[in-house]
N, C-alpha and C. Protein backbone atom coordinates (compact mmCIF):
# COMPACT_ATOMS: atom_id res chain seq x y z
N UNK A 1 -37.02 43.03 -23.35
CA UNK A 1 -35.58 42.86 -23.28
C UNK A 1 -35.04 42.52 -24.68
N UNK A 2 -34.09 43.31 -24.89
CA UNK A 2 -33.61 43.22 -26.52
C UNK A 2 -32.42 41.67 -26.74
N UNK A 3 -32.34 41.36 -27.58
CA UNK A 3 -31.67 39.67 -27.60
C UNK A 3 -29.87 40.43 -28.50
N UNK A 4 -29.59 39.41 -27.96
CA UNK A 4 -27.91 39.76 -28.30
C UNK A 4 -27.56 39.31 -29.67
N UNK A 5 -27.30 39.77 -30.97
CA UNK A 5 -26.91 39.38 -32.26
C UNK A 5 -26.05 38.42 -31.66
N UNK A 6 -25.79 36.89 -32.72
CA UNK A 6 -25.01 36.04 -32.72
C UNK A 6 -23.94 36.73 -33.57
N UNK A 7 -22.59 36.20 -32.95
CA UNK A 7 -21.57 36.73 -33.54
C UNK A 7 -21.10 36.04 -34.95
N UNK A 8 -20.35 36.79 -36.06
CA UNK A 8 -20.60 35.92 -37.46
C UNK A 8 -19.63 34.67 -36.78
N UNK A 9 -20.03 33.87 -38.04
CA UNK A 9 -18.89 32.86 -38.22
C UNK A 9 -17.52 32.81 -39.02
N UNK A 10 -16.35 32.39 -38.32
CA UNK A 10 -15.13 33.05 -39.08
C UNK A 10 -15.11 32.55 -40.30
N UNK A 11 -16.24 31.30 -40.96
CA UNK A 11 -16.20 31.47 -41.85
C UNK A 11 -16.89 32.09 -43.33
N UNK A 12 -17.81 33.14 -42.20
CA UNK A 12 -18.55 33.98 -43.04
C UNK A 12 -17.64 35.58 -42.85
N UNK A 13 -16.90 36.05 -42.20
CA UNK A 13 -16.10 36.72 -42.24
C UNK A 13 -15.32 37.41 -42.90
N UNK A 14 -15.49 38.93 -43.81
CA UNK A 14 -14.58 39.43 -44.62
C UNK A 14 -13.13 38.97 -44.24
N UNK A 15 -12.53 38.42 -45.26
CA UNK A 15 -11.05 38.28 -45.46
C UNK A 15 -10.49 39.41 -45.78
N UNK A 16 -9.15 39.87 -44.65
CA UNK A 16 -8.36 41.28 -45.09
C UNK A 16 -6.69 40.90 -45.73
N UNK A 17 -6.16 42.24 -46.10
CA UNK A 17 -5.07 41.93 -46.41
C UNK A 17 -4.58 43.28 -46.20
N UNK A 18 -3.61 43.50 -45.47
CA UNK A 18 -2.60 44.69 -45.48
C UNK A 18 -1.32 45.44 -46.59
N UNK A 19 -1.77 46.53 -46.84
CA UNK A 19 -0.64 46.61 -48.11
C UNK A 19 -0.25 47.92 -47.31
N UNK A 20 1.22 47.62 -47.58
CA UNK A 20 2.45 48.03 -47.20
C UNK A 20 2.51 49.14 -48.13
N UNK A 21 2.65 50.90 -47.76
CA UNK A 21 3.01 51.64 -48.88
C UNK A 21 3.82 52.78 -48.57
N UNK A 22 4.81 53.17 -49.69
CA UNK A 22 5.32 54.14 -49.61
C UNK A 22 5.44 55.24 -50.39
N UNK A 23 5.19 56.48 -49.95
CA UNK A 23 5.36 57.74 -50.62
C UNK A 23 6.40 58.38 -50.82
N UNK A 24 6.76 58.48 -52.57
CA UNK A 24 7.77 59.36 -52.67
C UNK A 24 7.73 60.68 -53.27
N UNK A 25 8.53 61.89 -52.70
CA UNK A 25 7.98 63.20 -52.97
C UNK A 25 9.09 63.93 -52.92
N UNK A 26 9.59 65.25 -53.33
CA UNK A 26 10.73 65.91 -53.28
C UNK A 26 10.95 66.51 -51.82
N UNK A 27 9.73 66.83 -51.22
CA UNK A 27 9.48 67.03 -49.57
C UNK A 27 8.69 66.24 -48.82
N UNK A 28 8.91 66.25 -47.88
CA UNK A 28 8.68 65.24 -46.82
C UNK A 28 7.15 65.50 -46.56
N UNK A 29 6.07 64.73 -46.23
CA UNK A 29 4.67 64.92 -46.14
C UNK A 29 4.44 64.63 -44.80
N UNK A 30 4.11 65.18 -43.74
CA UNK A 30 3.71 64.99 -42.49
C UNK A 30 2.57 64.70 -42.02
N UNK A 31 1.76 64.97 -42.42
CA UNK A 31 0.90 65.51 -42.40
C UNK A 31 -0.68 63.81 -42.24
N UNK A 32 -0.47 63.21 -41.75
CA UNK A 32 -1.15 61.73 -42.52
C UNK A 32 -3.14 62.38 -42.61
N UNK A 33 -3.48 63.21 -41.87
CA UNK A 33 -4.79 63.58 -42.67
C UNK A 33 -4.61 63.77 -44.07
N UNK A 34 -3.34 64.70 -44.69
CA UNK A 34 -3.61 64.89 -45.92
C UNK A 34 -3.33 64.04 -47.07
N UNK A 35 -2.77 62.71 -46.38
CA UNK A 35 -2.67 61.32 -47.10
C UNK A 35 -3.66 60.53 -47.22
N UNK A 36 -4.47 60.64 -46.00
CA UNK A 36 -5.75 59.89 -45.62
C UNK A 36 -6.55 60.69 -46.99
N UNK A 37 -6.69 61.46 -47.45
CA UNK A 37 -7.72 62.62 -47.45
C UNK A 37 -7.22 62.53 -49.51
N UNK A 38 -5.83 62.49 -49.57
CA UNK A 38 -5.83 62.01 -50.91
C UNK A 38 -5.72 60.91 -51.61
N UNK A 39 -5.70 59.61 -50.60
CA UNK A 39 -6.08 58.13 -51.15
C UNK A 39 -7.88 58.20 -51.39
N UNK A 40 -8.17 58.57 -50.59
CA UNK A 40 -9.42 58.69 -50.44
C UNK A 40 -10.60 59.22 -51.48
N UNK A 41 -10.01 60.47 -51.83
CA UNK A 41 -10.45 60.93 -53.02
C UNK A 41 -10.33 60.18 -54.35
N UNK A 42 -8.50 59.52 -54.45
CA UNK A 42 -8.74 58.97 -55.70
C UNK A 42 -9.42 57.42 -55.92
N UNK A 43 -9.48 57.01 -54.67
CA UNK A 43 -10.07 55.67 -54.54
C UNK A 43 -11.63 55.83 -54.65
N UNK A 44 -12.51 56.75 -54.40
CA UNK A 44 -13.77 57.31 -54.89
C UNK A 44 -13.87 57.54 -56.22
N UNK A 45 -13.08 58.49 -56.98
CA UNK A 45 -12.85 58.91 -58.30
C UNK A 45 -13.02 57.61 -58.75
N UNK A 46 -11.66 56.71 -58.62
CA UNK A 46 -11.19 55.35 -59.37
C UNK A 46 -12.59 54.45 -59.29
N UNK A 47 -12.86 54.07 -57.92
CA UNK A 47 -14.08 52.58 -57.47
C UNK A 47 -15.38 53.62 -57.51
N UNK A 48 -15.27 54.28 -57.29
CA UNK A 48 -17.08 54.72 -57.09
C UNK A 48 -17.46 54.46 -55.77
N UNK A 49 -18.34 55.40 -55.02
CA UNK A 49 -19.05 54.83 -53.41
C UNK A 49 -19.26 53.48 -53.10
N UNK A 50 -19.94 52.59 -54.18
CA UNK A 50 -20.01 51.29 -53.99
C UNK A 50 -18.46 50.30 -54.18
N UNK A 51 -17.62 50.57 -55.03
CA UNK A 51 -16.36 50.10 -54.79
C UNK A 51 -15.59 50.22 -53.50
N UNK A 52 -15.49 51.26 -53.40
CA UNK A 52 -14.87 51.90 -51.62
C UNK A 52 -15.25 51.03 -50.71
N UNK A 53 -17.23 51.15 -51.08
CA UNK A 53 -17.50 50.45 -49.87
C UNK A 53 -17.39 48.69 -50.11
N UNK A 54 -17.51 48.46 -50.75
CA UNK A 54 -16.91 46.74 -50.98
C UNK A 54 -15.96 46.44 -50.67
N UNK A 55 -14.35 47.17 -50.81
CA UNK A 55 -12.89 47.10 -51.08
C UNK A 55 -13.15 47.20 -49.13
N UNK A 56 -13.72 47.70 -48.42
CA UNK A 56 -13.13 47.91 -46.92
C UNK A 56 -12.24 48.66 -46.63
N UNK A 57 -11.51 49.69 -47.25
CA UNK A 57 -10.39 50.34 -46.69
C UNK A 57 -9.85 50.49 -45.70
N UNK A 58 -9.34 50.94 -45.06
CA UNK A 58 -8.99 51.44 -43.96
C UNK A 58 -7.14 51.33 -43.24
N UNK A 59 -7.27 53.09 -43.48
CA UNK A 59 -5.53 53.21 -43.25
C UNK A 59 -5.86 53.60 -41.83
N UNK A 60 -4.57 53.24 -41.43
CA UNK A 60 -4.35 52.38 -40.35
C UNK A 60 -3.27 54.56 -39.74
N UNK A 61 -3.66 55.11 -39.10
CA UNK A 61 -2.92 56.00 -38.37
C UNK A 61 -1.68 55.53 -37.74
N UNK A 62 -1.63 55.30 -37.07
CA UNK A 62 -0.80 54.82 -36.13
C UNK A 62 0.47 53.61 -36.55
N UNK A 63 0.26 53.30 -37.70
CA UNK A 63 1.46 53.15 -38.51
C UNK A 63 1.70 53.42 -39.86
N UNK A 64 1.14 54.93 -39.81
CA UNK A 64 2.19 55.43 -40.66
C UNK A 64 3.58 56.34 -39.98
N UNK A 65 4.79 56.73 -40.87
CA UNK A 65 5.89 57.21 -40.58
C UNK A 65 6.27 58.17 -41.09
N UNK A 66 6.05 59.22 -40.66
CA UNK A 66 5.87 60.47 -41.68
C UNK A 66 7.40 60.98 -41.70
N UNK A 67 8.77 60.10 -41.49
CA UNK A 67 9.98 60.18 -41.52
C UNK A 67 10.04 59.34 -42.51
N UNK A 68 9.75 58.09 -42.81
CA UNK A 68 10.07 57.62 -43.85
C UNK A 68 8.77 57.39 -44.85
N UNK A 69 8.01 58.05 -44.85
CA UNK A 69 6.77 58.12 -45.69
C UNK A 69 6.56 56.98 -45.87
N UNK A 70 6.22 55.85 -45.14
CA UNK A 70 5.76 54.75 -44.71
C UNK A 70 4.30 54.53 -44.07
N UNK A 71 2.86 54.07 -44.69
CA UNK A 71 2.38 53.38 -44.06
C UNK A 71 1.50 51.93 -44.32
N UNK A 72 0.47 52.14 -44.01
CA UNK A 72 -0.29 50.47 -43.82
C UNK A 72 -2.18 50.65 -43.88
N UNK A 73 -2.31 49.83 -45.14
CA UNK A 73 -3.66 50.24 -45.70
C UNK A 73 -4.01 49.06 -45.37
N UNK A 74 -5.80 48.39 -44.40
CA UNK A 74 -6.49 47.31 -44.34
C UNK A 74 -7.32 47.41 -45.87
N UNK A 75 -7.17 46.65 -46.87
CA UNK A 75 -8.51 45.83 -47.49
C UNK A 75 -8.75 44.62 -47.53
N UNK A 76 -10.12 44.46 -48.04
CA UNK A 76 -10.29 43.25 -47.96
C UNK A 76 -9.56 42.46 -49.64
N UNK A 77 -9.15 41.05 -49.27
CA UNK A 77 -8.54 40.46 -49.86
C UNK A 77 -9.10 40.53 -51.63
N UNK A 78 -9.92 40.64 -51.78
CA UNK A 78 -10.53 40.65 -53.22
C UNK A 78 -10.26 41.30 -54.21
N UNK A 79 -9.97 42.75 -53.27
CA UNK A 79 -9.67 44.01 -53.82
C UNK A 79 -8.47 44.74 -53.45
N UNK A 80 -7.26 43.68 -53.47
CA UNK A 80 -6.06 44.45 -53.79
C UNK A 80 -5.97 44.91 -54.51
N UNK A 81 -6.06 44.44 -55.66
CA UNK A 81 -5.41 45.06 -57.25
C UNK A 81 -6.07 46.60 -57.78
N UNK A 82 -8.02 46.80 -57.00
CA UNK A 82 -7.98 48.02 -57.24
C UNK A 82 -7.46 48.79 -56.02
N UNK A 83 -6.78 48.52 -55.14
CA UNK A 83 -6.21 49.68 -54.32
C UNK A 83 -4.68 49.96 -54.78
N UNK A 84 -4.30 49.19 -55.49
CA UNK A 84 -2.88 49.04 -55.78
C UNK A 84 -3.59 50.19 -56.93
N UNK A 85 -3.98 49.64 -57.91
CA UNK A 85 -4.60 50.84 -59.12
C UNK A 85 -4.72 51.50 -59.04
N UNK A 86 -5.44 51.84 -58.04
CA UNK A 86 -5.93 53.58 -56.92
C UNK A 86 -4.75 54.40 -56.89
N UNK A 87 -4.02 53.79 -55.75
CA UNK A 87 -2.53 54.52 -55.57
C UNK A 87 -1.99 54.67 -56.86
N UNK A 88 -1.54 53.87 -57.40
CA UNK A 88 -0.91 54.22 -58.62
C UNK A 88 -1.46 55.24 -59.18
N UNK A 89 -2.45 55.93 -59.22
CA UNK A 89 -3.17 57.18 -59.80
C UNK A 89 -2.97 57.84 -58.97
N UNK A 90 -2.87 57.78 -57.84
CA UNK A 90 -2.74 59.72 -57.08
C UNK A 90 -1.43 59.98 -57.71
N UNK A 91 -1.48 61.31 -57.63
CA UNK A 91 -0.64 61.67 -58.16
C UNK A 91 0.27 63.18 -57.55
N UNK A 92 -0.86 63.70 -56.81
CA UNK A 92 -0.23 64.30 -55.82
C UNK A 92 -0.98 65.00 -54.20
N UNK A 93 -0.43 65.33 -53.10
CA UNK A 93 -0.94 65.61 -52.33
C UNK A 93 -0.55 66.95 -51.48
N UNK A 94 -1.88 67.70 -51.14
CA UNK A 94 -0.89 69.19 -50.49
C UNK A 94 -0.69 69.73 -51.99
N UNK A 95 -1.28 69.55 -53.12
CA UNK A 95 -0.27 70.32 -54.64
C UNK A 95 1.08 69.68 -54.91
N UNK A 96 1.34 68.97 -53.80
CA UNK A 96 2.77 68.42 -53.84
C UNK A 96 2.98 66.97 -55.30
N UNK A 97 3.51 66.73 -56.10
CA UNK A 97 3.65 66.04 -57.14
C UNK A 97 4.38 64.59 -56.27
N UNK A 98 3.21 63.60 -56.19
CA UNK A 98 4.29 62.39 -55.22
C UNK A 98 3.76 61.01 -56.54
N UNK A 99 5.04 59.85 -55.90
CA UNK A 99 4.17 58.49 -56.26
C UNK A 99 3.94 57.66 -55.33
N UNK A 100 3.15 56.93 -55.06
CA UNK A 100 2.33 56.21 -54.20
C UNK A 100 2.66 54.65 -54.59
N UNK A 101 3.51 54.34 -54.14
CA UNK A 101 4.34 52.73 -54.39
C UNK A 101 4.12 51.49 -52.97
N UNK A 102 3.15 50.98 -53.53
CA UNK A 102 3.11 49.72 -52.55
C UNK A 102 3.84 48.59 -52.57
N UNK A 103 4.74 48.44 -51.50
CA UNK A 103 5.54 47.75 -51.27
C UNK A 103 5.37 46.09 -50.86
N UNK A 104 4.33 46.14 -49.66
CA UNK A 104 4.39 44.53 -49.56
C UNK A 104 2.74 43.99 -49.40
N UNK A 105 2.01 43.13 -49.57
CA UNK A 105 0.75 43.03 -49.09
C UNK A 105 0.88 41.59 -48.29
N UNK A 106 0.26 41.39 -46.99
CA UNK A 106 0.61 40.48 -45.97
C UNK A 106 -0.96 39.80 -45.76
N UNK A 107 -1.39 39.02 -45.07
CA UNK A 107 -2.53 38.85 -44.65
C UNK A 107 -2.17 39.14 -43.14
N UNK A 108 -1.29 39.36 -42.84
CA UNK A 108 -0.83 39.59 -41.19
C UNK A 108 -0.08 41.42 -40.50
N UNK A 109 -0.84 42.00 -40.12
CA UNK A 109 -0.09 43.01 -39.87
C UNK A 109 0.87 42.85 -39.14
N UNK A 110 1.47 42.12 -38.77
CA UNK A 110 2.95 42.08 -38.00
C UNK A 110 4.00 42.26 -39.47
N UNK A 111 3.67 41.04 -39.91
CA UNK A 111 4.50 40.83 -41.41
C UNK A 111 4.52 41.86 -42.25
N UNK A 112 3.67 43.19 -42.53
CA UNK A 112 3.50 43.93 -43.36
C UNK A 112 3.85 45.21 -42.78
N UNK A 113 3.89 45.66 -41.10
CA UNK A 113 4.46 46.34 -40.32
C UNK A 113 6.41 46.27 -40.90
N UNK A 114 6.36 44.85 -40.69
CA UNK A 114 7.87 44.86 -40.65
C UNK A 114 8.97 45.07 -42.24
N UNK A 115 7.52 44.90 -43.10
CA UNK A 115 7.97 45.16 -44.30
C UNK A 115 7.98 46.83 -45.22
N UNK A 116 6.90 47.48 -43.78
CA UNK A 116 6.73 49.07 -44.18
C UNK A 116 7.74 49.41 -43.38
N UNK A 117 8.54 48.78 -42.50
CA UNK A 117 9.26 49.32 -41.12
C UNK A 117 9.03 50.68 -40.59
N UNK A 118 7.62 50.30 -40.26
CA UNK A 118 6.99 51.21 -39.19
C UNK A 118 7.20 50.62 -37.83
């Protein structure tokens, strides 16, 4: 009979932080695979496999707003400043020429929801 992992302790627990971002572009981007798909690339380019995987990423589908090119990136707290860096380097997506402007970083996704107003 296999034994049940103990669950961590919250205070061994990656700390996250939500950053709030918005895309600006001469046309509207719908599309959130092809947003997913170009943070992604430059955050590889920028951190390297082992950065990526340290930083925790993770954009969040389901609130982004592909009306107001609005959405909501999980990292962990350590590594804001290179995801903020990241974005600031894409530079475009689809061929499309955009900038990638993060707006609020929260430790709470309610607070950072309401600041992407998704």
């Amino acid at each position: 009979m296999a034994k049940k992992l103990k669950p961590i302790l919250p205070t061994l627990r990656e700390k996250k932080r939500y950053l709030a971002f918005e895309i600006i572009s001469k046309s509207q981007i719908k599309d959130f695979s092809a947003v997913s798909s170009a943070v992604w690339a430059n955050l590889l380019s920028f951190l390297g496999e082992y950065g990526a995987a340290k930083a925790g990423i993770w954009l969040l589908p389901d609130k982004y707003d592909s009306k107001k090119q609005r959405g909501i990136i999980r990292v962990a707290n350590k590594c804001v400043n290179e995801l903020k860096a990241s974005l600031a380097l894409t530079n475009s997506i689809e061929g499309q020429d955009v900038i990638i402007r993060s707006v609020h970083v929260s430790g709470i996704l309610s607070k950072a929801a309401k600041h992407a107003a998704v």
